[in-house]
N, C-alpha and C. Protein backbone atom coordinates (compact mmCIF):
# COMPACT_ATOMS: atom_id res chain seq x y z
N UNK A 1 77.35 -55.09 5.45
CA UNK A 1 77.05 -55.16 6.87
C UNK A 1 78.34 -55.14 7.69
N UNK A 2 79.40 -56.11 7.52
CA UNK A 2 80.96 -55.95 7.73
C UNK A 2 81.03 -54.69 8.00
N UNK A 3 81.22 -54.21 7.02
CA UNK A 3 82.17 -52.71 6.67
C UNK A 3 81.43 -51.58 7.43
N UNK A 4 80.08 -52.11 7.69
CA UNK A 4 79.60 -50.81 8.54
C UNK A 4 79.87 -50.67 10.07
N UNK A 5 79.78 -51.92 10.04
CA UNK A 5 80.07 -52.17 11.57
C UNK A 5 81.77 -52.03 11.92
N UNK A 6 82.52 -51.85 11.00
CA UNK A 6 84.46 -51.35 11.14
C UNK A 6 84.03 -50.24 11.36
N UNK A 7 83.86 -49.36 9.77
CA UNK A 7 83.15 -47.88 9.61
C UNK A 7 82.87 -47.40 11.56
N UNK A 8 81.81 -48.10 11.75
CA UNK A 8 81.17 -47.55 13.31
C UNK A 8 82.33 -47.70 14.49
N UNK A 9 83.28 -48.50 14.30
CA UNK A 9 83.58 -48.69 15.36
C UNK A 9 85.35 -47.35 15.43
N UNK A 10 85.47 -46.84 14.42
CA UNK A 10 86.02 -45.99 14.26
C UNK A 10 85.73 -44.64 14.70
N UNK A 11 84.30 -44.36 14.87
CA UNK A 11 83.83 -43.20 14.95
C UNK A 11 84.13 -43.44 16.50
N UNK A 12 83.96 -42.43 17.46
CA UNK A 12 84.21 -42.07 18.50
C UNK A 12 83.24 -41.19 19.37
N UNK A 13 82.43 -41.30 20.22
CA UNK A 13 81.34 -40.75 20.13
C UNK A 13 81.88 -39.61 21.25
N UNK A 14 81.55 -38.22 21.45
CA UNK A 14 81.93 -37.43 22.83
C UNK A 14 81.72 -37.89 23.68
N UNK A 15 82.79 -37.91 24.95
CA UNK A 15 82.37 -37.94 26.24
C UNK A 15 82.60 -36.96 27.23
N UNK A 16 82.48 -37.05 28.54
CA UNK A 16 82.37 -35.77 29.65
C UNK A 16 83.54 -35.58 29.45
N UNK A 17 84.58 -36.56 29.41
CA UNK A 17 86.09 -35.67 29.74
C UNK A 17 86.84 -35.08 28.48
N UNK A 18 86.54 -34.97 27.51
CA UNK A 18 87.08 -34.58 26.39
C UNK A 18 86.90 -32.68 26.25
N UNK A 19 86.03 -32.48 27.18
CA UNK A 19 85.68 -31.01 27.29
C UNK A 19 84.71 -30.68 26.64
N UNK A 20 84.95 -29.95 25.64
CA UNK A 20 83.71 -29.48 24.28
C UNK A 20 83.72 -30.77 23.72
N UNK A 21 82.35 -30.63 23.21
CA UNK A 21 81.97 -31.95 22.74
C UNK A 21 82.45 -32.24 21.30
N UNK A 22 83.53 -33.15 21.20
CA UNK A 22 84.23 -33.26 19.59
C UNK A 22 84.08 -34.32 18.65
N UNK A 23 83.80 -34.48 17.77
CA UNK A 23 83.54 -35.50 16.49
C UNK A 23 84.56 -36.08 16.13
N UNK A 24 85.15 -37.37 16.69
CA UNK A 24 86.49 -37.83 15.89
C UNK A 24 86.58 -39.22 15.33
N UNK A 25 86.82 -39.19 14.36
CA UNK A 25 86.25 -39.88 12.83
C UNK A 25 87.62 -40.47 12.56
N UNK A 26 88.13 -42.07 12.78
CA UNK A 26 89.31 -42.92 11.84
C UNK A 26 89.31 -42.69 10.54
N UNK A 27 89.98 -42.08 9.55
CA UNK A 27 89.78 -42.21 8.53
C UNK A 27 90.59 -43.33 7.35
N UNK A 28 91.79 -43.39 7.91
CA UNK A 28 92.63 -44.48 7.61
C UNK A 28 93.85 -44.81 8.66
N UNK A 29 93.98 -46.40 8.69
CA UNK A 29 95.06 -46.77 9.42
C UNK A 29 95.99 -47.42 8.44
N UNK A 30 97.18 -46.94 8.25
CA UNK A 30 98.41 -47.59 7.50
C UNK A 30 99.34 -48.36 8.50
N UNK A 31 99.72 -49.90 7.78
CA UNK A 31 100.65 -50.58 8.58
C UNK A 31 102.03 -50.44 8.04
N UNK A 32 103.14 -50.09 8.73
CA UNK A 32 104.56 -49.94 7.71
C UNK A 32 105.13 -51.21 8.26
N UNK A 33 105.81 -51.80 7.27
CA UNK A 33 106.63 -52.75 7.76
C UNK A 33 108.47 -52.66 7.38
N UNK A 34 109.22 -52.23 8.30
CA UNK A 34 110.70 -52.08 8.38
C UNK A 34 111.33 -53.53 8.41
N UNK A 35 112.13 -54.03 7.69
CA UNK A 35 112.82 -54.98 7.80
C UNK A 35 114.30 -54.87 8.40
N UNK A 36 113.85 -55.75 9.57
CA UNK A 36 115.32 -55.51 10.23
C UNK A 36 116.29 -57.00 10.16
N UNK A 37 117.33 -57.39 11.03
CA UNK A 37 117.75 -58.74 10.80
C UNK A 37 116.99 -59.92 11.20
N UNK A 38 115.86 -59.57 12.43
CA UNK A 38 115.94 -60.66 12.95
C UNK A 38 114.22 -60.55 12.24
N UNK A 39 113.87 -60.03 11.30
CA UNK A 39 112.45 -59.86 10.61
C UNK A 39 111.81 -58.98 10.17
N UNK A 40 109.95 -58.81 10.18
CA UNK A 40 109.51 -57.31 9.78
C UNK A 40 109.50 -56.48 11.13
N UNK A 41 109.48 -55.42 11.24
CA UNK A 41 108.88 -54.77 12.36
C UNK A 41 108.07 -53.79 11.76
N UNK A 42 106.51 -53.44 12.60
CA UNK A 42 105.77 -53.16 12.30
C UNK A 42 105.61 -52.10 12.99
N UNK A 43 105.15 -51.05 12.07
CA UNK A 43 104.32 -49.82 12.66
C UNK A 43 103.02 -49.19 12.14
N UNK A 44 102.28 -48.36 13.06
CA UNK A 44 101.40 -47.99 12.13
C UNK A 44 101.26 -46.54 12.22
N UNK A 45 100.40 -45.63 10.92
CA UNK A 45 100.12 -44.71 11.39
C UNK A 45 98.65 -44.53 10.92
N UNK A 46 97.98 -43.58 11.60
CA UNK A 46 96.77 -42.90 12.15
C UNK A 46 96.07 -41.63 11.40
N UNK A 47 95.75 -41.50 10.26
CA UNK A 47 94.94 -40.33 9.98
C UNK A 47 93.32 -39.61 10.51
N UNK A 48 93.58 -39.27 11.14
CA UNK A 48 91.83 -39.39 12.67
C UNK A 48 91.89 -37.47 11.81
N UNK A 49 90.38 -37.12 12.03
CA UNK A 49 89.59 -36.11 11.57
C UNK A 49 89.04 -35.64 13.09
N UNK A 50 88.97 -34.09 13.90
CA UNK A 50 87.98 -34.16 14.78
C UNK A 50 87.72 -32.71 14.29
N UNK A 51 86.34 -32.71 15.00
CA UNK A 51 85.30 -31.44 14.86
C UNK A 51 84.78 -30.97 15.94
N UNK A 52 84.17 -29.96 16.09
CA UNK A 52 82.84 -30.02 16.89
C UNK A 52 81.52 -30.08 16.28
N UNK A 53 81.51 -30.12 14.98
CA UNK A 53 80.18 -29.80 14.11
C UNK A 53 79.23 -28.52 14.69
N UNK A 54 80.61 -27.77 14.56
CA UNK A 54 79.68 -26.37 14.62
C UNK A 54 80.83 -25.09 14.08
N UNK A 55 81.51 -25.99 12.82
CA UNK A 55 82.34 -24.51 11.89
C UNK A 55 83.53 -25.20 12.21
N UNK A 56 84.19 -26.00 13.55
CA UNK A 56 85.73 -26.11 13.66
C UNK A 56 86.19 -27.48 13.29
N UNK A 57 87.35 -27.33 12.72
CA UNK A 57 87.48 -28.87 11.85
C UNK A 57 89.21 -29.05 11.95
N UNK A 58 89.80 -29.97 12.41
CA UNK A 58 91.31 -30.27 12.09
C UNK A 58 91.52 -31.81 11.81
N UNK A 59 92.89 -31.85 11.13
CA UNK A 59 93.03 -33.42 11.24
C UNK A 59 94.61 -33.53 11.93
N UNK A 60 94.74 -34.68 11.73
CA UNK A 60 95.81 -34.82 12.48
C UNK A 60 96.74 -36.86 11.95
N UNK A 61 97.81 -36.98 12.08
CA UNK A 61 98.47 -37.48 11.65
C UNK A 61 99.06 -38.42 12.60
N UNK A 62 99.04 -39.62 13.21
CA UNK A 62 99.97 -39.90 14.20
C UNK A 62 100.64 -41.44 14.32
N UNK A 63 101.80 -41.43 14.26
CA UNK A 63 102.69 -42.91 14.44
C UNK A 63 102.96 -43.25 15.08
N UNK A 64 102.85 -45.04 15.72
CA UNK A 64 103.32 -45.54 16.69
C UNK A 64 103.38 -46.93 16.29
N UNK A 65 103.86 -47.33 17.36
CA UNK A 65 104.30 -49.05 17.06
C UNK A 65 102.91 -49.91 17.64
N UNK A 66 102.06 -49.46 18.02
CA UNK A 66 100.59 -50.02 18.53
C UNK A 66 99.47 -48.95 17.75
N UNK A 67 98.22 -49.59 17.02
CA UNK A 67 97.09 -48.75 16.57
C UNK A 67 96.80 -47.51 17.40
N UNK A 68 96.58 -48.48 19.10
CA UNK A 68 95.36 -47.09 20.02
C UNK A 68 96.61 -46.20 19.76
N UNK A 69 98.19 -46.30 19.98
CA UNK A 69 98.81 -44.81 20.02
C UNK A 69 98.86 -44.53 19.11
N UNK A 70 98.86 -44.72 18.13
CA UNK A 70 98.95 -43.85 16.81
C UNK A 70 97.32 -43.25 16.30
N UNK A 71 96.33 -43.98 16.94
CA UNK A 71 95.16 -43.01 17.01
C UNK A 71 94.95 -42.30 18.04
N UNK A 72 95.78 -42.29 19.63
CA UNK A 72 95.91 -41.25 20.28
C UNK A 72 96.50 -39.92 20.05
N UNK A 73 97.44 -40.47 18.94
CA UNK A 73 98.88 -39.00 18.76
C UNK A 73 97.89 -38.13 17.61
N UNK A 74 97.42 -39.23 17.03
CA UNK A 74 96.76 -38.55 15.92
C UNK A 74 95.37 -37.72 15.98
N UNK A 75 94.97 -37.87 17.09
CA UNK A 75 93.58 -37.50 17.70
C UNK A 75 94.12 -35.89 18.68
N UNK A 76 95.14 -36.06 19.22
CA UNK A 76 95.99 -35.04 19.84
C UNK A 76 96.19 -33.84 19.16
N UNK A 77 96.94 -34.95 18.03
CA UNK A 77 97.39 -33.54 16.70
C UNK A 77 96.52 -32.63 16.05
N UNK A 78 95.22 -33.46 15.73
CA UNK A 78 94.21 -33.11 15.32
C UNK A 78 93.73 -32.06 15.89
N UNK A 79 93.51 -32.06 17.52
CA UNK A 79 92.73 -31.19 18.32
C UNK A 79 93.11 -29.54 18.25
N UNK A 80 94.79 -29.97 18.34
CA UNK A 80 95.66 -28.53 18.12
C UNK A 80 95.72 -27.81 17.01
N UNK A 81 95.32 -28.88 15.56
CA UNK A 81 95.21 -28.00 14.79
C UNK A 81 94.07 -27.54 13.83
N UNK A 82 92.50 -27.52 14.92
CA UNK A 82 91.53 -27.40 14.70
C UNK A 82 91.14 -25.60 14.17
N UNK A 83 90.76 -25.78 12.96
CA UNK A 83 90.77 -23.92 12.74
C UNK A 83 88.88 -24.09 11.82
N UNK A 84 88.57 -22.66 12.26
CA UNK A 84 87.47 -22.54 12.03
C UNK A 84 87.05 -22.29 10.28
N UNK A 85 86.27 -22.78 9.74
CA UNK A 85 85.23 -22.95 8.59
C UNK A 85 83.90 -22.42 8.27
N UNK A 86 84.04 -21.50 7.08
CA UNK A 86 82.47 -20.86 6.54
C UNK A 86 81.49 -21.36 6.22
N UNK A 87 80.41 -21.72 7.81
CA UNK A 87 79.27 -22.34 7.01
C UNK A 87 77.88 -21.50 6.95
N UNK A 88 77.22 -21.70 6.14
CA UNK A 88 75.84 -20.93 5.97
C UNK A 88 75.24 -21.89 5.95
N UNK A 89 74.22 -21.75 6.88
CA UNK A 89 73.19 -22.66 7.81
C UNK A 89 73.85 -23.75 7.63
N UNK A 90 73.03 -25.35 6.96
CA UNK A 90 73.83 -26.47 6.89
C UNK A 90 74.44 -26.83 5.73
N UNK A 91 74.76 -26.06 4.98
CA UNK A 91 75.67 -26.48 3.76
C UNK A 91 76.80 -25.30 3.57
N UNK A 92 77.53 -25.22 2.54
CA UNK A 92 78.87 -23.55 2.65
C UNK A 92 78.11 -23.00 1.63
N UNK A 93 78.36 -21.74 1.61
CA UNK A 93 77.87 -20.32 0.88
C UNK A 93 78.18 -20.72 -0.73
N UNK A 94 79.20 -21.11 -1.39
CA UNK A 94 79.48 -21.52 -2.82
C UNK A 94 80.52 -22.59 -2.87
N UNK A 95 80.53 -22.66 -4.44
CA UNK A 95 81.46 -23.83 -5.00
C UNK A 95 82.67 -23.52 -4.65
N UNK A 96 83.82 -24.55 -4.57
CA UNK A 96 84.82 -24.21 -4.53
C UNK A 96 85.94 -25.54 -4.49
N UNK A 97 87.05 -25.46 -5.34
CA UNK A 97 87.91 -26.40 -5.17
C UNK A 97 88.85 -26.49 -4.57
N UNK A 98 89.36 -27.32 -3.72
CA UNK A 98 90.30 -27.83 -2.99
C UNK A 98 91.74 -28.35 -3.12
N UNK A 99 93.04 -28.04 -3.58
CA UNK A 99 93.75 -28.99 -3.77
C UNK A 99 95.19 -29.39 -2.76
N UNK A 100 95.46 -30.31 -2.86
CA UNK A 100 96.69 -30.55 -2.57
C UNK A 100 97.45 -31.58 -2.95
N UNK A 101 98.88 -31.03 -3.13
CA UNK A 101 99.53 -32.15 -3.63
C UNK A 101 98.83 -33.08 -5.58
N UNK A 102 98.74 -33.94 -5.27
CA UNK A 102 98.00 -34.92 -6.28
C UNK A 102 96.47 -35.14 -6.04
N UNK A 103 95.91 -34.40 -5.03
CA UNK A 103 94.20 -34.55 -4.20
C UNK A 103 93.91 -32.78 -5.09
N UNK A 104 92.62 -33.34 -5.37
CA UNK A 104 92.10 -31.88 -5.46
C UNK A 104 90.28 -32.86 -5.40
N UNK A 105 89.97 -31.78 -4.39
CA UNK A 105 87.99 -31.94 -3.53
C UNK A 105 87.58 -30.87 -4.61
N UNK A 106 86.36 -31.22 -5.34
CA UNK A 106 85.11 -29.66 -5.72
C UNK A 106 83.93 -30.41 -5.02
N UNK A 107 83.66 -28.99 -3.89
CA UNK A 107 82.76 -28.88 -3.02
C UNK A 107 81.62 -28.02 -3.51
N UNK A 108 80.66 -28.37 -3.26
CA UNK A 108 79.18 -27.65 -3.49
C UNK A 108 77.89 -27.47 -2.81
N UNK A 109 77.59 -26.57 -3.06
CA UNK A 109 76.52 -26.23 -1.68
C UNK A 109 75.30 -27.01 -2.22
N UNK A 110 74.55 -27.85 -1.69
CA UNK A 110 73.20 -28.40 -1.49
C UNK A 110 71.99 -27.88 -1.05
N UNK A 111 71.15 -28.51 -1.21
CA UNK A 111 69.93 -28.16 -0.78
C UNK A 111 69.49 -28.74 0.15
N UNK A 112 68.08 -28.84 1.16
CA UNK A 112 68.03 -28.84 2.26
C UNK A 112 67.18 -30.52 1.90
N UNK A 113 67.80 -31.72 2.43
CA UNK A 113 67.52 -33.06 2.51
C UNK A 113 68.04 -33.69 1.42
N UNK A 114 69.47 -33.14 1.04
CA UNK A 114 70.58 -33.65 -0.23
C UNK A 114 71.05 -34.74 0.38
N UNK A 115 71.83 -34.28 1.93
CA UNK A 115 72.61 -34.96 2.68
C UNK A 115 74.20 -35.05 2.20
N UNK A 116 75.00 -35.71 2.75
CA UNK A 116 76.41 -35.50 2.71
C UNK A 116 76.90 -36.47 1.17
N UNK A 117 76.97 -35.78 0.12
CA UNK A 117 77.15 -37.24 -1.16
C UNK A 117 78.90 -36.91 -1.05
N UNK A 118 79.02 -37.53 -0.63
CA UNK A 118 81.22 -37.61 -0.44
C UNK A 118 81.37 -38.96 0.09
N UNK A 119 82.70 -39.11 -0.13
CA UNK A 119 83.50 -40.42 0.12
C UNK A 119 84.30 -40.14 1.13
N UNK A 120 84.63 -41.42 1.62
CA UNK A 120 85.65 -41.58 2.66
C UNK A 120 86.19 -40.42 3.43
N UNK A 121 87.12 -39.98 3.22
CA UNK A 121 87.99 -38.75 3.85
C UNK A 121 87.49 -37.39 3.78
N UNK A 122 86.62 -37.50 2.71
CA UNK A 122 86.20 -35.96 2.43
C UNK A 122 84.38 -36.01 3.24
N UNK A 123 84.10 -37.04 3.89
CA UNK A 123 83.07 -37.41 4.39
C UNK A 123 83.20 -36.80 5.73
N UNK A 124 83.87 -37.21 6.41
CA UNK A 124 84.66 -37.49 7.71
C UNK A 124 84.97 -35.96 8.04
N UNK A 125 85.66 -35.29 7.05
CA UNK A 125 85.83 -34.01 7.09
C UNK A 125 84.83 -33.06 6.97
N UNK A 126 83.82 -33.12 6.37
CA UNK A 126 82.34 -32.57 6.53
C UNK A 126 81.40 -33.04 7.28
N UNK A 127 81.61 -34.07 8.27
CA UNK A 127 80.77 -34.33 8.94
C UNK A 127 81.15 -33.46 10.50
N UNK A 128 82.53 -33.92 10.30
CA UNK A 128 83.21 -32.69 11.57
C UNK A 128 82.73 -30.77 11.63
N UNK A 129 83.02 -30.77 10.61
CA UNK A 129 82.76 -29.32 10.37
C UNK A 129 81.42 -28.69 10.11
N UNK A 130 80.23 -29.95 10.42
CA UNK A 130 79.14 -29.74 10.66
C UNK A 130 78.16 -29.44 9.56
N UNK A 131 78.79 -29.67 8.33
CA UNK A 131 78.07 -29.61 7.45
C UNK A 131 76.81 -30.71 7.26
N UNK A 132 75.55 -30.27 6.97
CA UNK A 132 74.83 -31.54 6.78
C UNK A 132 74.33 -31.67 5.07
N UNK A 133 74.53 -30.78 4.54
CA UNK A 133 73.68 -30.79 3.04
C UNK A 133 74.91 -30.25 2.03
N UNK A 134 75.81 -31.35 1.24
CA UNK A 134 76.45 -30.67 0.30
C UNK A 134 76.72 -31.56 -0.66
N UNK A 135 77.33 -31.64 -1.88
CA UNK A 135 77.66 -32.28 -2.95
C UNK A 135 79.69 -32.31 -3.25
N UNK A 136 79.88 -33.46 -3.24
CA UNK A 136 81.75 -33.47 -3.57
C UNK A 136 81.83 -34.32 -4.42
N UNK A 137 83.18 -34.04 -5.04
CA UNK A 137 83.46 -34.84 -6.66
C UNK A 137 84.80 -35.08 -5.80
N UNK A 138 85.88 -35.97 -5.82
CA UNK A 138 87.27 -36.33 -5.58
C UNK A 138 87.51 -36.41 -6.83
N UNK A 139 88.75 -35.81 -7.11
CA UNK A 139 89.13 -36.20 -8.43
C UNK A 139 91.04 -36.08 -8.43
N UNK A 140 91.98 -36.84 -9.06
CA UNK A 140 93.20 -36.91 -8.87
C UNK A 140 93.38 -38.08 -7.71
N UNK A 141 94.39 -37.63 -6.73
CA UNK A 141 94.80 -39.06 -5.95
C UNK A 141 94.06 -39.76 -5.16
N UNK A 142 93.90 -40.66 -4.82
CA UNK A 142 93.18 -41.31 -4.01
C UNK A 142 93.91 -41.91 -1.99
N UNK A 143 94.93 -41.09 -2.59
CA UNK A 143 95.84 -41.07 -1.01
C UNK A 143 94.99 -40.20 -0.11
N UNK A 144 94.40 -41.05 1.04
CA UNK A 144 93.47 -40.48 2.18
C UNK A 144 94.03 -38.70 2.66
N UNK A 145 95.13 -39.27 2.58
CA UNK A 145 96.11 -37.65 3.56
C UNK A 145 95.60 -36.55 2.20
N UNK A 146 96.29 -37.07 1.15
CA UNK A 146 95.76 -35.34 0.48
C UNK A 146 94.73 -35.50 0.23
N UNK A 147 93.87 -36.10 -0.09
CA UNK A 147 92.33 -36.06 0.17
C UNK A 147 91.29 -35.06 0.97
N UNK A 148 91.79 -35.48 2.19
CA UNK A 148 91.40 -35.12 3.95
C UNK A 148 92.27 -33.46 3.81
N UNK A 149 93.41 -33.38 3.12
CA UNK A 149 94.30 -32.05 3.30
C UNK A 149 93.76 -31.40 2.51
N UNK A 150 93.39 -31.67 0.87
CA UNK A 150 92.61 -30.81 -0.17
C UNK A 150 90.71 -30.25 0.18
N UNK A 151 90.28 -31.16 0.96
CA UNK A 151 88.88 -31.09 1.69
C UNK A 151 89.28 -29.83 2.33
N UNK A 152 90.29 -30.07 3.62
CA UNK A 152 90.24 -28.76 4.74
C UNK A 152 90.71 -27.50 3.78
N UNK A 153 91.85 -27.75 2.78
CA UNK A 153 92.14 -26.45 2.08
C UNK A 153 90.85 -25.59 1.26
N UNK A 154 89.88 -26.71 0.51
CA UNK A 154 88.92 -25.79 0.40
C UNK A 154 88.31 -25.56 0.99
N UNK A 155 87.76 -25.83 2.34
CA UNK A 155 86.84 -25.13 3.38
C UNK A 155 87.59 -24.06 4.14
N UNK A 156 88.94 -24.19 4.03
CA UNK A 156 89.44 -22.69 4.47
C UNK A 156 89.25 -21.65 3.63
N UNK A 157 88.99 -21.59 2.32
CA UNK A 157 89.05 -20.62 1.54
C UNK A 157 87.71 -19.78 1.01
N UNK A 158 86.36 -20.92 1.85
CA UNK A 158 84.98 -20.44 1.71
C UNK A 158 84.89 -19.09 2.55
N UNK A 159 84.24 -18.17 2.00
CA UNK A 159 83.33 -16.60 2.40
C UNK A 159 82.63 -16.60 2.40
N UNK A 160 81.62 -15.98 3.58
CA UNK A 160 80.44 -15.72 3.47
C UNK A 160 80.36 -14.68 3.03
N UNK A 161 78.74 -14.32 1.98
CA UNK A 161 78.58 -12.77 1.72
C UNK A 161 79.08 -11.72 3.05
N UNK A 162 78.55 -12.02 3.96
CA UNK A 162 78.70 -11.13 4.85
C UNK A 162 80.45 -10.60 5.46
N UNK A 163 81.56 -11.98 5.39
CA UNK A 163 82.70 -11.83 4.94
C UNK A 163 82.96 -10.76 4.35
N UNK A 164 82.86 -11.32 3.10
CA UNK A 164 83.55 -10.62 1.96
C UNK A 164 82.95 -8.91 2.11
N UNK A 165 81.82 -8.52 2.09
CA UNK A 165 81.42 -6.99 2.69
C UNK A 165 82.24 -6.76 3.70
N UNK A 166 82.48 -7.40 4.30
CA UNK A 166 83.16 -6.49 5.98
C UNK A 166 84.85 -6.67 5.13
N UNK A 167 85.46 -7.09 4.42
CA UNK A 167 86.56 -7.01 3.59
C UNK A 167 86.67 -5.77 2.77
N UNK A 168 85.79 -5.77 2.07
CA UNK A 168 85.42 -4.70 1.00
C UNK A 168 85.05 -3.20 1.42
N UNK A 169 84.47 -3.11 2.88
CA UNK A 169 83.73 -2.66 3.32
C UNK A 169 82.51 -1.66 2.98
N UNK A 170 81.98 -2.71 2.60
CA UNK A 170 80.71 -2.87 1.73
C UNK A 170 79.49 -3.20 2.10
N UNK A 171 78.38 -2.84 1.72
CA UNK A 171 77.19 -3.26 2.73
C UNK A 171 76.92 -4.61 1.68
N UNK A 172 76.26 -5.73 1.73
CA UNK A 172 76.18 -6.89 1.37
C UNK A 172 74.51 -6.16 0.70
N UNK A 173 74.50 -5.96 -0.35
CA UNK A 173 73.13 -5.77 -1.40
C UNK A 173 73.29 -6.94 -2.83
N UNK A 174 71.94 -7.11 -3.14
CA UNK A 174 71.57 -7.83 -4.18
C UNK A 174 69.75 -8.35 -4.22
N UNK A 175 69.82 -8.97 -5.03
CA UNK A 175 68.44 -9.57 -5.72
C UNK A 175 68.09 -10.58 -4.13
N UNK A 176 66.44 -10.13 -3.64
CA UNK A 176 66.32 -11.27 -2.26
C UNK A 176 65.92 -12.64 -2.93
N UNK A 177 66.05 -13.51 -2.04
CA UNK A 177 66.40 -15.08 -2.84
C UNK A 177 64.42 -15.12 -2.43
N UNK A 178 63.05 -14.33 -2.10
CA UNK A 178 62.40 -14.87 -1.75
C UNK A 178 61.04 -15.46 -3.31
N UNK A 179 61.01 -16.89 -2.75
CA UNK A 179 59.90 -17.28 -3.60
C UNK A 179 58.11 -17.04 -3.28
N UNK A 180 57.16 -16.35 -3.84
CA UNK A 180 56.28 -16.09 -3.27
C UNK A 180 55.66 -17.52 -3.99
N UNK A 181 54.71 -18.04 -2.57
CA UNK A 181 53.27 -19.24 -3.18
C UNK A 181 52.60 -19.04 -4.19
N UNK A 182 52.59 -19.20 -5.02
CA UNK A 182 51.77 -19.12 -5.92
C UNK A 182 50.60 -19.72 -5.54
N UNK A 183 49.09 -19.38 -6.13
CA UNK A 183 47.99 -19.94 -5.49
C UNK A 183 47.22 -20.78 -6.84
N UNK A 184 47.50 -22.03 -6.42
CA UNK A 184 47.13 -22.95 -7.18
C UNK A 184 45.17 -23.44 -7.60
N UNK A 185 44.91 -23.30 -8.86
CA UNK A 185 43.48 -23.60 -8.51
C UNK A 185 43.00 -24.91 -9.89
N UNK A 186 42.68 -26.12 -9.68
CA UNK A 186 42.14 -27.04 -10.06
C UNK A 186 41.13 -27.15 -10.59
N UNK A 187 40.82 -26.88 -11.92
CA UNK A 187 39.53 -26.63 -12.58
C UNK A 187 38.57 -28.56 -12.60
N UNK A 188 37.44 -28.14 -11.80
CA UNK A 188 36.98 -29.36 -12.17
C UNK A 188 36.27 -30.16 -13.35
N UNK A 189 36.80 -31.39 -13.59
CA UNK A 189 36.54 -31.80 -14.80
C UNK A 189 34.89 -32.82 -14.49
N UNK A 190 34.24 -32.15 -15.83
CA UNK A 190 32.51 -32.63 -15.62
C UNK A 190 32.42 -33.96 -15.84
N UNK A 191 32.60 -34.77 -15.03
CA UNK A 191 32.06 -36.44 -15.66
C UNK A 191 30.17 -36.77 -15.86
N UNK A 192 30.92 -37.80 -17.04
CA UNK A 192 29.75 -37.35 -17.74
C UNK A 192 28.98 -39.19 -17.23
């Protein structure tokens, strides 16, 4: 109950002045402590996620000697380096892994009322980018930054069929995904 109510108070909900309406998600706050003569001095920094949940996704990084600025700088950074993501309807077109550094994400497309099964950073990052139905494994470091950095690297690298044809320049053919009803019939049993 705690933790949901931190969790919530991190999230950030849009308002009128922010412009387009954007998703921005705390994902971790780090405290550094510098030792100087006369004690510690403290800083922190800010890993914040924003979206619009509709394909555009950045994060952003930011330090200061107070939380709100280092989740302002970091919310800033974020905005500028928001780049667009392949989604097909609410989940991405295929599998695909992510890495960076010591972080490597495998992302997977879901089905429709899967919902988001990811952790922390790689949560935050698909919730921005508007995904609603997918499956993630984290595997390697557990440092939020390459986490959150291996997430966005594999959603940069997703294609849609329709992509990859206009690459190839190719018309997009194959097998149609449609299932026909089958018509079900219930033989009744004679009680005796």
């Amino acid at each position: 109950m705690r933790e949901d109510k931190r969790k919530n108070r991190r999230t950030k909900e849009p308002s009128a002045e922010d412009g387009p309406e954007l998703f921005e998600k705390v994902v971790h706050i780090n405290r550094c402590a510098k030792v100087v003569k006369g004690g510690r001095r403290f800083s922190f920094a800010a890993l914040v996620v924003v979206g619009d949940q509709k394909g555009n996704v950045g994060f952003g990084y930011g330090k200061a000697q107070m939380v709100p600025d280092a989740i302002r700088k970091g919310t800033d950074q974020a905005k500028k380096a928001m780049h667009p993501v392949s989604i097909s309807g609410d989940t991405i077109p295929h599998s695909i892994l992510g890495t960076y550094d010591g972080g490597k994400v495998f992302l997977r497309p879901a089905r429709q009322g899967t919902g988001i099964i990811a952790g922390g950073g790689v949560r935050a990052v698909l919730e921005a980018a508007g995904v609603k139905n997918i499956l993630s494994k984290s595997l390697g470091s557990n440092n939020q930054l390459s986490v959150v950095t291996a997430t966005l690297n594999g959603l940069s690298q997703l294609r849609t069929a329709q992509e990859i044809s206009n690459i190839r320049g190719e018309e997009v053919s194959g097998p149609k995904f449609t299932v026909e009803k089958a018509e079900v019939t219930i033989p009744e049993v004679a009680t005796t």
